[in-house]
C-alpha atoms as a PDB file:
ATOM      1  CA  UNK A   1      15.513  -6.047   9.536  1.00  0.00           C
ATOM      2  CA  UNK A   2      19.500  -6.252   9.881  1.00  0.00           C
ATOM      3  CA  UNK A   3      21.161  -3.501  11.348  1.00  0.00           C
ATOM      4  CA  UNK A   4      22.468  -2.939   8.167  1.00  0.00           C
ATOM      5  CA  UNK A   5      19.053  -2.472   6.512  1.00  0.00           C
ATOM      6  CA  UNK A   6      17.707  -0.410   9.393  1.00  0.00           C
ATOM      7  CA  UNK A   7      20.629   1.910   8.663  1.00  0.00           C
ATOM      8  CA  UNK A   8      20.219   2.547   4.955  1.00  0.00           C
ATOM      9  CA  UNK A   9      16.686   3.396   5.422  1.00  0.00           C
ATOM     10  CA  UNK A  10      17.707   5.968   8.340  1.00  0.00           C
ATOM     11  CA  UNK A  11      19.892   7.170   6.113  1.00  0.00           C
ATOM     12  CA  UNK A  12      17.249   7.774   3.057  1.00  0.00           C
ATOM     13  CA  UNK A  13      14.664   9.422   5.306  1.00  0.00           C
ATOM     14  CA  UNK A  14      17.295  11.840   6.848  1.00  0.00           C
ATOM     15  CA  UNK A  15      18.578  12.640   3.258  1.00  0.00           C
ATOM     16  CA  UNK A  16      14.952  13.541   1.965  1.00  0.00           C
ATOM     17  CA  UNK A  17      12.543  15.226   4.625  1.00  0.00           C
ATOM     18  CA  UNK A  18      10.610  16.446   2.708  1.00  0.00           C
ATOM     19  CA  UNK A  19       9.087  13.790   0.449  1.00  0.00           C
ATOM     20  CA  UNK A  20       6.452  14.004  -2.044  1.00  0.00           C
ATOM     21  CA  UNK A  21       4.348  11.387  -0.847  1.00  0.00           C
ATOM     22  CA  UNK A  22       4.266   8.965   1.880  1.00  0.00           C
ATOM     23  CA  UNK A  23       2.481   5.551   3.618  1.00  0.00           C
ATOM     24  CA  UNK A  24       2.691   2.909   6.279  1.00  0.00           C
ATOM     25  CA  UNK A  25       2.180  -0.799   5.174  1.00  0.00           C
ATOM     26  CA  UNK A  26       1.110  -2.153   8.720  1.00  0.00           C
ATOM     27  CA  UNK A  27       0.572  -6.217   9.416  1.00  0.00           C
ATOM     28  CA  UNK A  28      -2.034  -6.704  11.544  1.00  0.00           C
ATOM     29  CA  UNK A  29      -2.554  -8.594  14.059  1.00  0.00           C
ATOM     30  CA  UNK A  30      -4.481 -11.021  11.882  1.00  0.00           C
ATOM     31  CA  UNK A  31      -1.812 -11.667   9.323  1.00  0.00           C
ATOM     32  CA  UNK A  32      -3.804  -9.187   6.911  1.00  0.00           C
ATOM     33  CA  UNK A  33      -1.562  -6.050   5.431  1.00  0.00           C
ATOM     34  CA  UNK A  34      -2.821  -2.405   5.432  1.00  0.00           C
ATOM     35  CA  UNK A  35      -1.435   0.804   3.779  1.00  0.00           C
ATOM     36  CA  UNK A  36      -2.240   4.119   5.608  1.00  0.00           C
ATOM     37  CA  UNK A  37      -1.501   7.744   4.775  1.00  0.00           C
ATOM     38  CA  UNK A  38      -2.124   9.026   7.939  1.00  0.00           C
ATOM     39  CA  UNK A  39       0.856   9.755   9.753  1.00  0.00           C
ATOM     40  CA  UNK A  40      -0.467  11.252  12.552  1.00  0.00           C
ATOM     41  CA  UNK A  41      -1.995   7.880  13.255  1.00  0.00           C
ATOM     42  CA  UNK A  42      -0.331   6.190  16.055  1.00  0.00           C
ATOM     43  CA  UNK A  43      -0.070   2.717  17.193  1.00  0.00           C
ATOM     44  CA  UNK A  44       2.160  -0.212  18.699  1.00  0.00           C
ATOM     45  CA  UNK A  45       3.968  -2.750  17.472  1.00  0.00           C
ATOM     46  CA  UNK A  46       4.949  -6.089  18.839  1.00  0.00           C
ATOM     47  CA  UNK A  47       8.062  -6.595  16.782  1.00  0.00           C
ATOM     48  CA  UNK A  48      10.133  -4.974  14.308  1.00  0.00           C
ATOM     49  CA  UNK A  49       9.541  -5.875  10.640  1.00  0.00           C
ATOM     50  CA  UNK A  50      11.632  -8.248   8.895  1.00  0.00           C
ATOM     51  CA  UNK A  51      12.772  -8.235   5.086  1.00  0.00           C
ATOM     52  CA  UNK A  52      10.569 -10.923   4.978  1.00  0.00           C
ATOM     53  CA  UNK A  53       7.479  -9.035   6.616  1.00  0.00           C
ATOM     54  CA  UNK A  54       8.232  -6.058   4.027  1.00  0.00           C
ATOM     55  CA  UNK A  55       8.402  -8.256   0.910  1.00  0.00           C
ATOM     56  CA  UNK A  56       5.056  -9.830   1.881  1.00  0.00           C
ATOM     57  CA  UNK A  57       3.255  -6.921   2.749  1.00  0.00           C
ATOM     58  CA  UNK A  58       4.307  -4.616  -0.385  1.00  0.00           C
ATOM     59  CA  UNK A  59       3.563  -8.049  -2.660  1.00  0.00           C
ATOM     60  CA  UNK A  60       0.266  -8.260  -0.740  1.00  0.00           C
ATOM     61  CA  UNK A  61      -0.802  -4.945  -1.369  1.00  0.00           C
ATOM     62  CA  UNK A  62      -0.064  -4.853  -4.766  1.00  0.00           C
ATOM     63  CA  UNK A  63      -1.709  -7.799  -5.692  1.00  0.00           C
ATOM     64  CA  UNK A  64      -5.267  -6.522  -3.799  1.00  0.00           C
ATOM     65  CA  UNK A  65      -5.148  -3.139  -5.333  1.00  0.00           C
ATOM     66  CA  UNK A  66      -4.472  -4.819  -9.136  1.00  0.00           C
ATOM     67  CA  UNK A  67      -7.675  -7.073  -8.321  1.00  0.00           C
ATOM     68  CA  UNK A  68      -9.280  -4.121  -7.496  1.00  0.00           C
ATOM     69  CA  UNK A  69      -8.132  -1.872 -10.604  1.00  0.00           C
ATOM     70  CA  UNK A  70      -9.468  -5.709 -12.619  1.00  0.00           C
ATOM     71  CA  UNK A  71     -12.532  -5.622 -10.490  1.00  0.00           C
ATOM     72  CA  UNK A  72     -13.270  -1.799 -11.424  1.00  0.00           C
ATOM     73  CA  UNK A  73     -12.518  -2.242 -15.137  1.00  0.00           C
ATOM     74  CA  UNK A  74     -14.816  -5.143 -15.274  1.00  0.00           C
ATOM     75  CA  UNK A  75     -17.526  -3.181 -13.454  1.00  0.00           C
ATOM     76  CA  UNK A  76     -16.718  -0.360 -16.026  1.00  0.00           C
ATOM     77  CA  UNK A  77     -17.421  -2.595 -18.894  1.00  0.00           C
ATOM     78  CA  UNK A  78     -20.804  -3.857 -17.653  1.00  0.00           C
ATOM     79  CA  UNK A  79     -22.320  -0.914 -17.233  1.00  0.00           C
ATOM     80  CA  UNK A  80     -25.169  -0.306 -19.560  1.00  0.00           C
ATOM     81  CA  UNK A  81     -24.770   2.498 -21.730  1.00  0.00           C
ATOM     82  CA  UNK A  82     -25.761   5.835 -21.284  1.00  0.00           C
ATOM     83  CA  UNK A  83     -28.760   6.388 -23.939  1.00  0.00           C
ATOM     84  CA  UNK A  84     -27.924  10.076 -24.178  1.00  0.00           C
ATOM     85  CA  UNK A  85     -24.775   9.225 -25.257  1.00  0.00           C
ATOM     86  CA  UNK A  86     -25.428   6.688 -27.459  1.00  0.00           C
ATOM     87  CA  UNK A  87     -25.036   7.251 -31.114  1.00  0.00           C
ATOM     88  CA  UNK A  88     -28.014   6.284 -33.090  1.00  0.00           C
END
């Protein structure tokens, strides 16, 4: 991250402290991305994260939890129906 870029987001968290919502995308060790919303969690990091490192971890995420949401719907649609709630 350029200085630059480190300094805008300084800037947005000291502008709103008190946010509505917020999470951690983490890369792991492994190359694998994680979102927490723990922030009490604690933990180290070897580097600081790169535009690059933030692009691929937000695109990563997204795309697992939208073939999850597919994954779910599909699920949804194969359950057999509820014969109580079937109309006759």
């Amino acid at each position: 991250m350029t200085e630059e870029t480190q300094s805008t987001v300084e800037e947005a968290v000291d502008k709103a402290p008190d946010a509505v919502t917020a999470f951690i995308v983490i890369k792991m060790i492994d190359g694998s991305y994680v979102a927490i919303s723990d922030l009490t969690k604690t933990f180290t990091v070897a580097r600081s994260a790169t535009i690059g490192d933030i692009r691929q971890g937000c695109d990563e995420l997204r795309y697992t939890i939208t073939k999850s949401d597919i994954i779910n719907g599909v699920l949804e649609a194969l359950k057999p129906e509820d014969s109580e709630t079937k109309e006759d």
